[in-house]
Protein backbone atom coordinates (compact mmCIF):
# COMPACT_ATOMS: atom_id res chain seq x y z
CA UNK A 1 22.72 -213.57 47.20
CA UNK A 2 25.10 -212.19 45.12
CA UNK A 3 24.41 -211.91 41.20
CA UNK A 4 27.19 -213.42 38.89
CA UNK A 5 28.44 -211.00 35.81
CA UNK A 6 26.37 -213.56 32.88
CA UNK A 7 23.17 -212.87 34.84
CA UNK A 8 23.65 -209.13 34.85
CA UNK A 9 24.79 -209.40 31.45
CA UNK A 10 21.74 -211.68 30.48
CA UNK A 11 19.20 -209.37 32.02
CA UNK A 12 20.87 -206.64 29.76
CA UNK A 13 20.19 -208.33 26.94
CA UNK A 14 16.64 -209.55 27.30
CA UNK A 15 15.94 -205.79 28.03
CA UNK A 16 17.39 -205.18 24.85
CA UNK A 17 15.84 -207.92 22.66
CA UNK A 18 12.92 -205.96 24.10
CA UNK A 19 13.58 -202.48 23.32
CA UNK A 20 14.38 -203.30 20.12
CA UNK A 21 11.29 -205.30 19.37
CA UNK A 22 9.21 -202.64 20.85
CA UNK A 23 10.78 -199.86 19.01
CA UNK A 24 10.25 -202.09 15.42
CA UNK A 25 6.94 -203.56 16.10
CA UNK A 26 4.74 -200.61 14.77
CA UNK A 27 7.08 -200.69 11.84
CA UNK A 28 6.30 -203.98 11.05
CA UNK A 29 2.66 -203.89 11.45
CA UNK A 30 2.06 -200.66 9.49
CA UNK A 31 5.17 -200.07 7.20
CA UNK A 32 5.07 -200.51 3.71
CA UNK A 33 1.71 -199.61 1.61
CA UNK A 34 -0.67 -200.70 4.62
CA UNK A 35 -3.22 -197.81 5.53
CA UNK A 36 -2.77 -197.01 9.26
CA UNK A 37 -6.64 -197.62 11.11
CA UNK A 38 -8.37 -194.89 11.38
CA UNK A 39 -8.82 -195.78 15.86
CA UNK A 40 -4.76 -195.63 15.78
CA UNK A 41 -4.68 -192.55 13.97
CA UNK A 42 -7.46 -191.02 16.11
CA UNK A 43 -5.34 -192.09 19.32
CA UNK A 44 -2.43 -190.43 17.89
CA UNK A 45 -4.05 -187.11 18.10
CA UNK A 46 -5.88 -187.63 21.27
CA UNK A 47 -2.52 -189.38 23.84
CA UNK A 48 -0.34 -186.29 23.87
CA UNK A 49 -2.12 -183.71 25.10
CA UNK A 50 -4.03 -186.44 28.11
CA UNK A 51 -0.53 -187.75 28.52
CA UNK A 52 0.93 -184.18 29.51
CA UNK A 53 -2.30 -183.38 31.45
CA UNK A 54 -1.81 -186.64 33.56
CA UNK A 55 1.80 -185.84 34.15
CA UNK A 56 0.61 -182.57 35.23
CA UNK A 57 -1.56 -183.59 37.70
CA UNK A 58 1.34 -186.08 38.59
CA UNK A 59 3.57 -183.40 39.19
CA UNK A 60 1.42 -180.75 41.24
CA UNK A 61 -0.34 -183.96 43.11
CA UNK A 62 1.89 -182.92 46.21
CA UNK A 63 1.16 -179.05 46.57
CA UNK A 64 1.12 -177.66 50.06
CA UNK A 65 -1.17 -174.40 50.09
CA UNK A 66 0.26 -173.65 53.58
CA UNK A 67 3.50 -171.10 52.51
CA UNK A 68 4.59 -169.57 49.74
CA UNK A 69 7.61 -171.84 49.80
CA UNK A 70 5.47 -174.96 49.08
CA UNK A 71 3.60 -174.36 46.17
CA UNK A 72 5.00 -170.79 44.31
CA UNK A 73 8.19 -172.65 42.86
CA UNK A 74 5.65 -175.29 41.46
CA UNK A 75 3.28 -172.37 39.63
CA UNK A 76 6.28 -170.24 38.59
CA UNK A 77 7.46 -172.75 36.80
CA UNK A 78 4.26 -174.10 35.48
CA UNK A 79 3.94 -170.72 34.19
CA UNK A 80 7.29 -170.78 32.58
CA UNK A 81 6.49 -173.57 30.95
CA UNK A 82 2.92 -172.64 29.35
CA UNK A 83 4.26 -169.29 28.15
CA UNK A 84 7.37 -170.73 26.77
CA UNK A 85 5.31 -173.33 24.93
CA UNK A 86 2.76 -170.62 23.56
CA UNK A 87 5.79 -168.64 22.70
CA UNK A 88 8.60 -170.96 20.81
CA UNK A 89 6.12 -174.16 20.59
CA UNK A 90 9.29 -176.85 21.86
CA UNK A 91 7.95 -178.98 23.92
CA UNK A 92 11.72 -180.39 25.03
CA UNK A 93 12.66 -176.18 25.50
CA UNK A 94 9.95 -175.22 27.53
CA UNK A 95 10.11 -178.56 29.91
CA UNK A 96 13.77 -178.14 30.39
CA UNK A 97 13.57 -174.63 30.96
CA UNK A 98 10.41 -174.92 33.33
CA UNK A 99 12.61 -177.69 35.37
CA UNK A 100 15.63 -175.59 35.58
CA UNK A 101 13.37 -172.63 36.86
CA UNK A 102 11.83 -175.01 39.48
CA UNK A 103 14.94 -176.09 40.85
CA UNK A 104 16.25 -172.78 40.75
CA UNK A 105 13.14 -171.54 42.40
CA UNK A 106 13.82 -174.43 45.36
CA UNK A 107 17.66 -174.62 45.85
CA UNK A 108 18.52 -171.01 45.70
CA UNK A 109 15.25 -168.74 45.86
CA UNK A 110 12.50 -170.80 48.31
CA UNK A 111 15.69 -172.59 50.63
């Protein structure tokens, strides 16, 4: 069944209305003079670094120890992107460099 341009165009904007909700919502709970909760604040701290070491996991889930070809593009450019986060301390640097390595690494270097 084919989908007619207003329901496209209504999906579109419910995703909006939701994105933009989303975005303002902590806003409007803790903007102005409010004191943020201690538990958020806390949380702040502790997501990053368990959200990076989840997509890590994530991303090396799928390592084949059986050639070099399967898994040395993955550490090279794991490496590449711990030493270029000790080093400069960019998080968007050292993940765009570390992908570019990787597919480097797999189109051209591990074909």
């Amino acid at each position: 069944m084919p989908i007619s341009i207003g329901h496209s165009l209504a999906i579109i904007a419910v995703t909006a209305l939701c994105t933009v909700f989303l975005r303002a919502f902590p806003f409007l709970v803790f903007g102005g003079k409010k004191e943020v909760p201690k538990t958020v604040r806390d949380l702040g701290a502790v997501l990053p670094p368990s959200i990076m070491a989840v997509l890590v996991v994530y991303c090396l889930r799928d390592m084949n120890f059986n050639s070099l070809g399967n898994f040395l593009p993955s550490v090279i450019s794991c490496l590449v992107v711990v030493g270029l986060h000790v080093w400069k301390k960019n998080i968007l640097l050292s993940i765009g460099l570390g992908t570019v390595c990787y597919m480097v690494l797999v189109q051209a270097v591990f074909v």
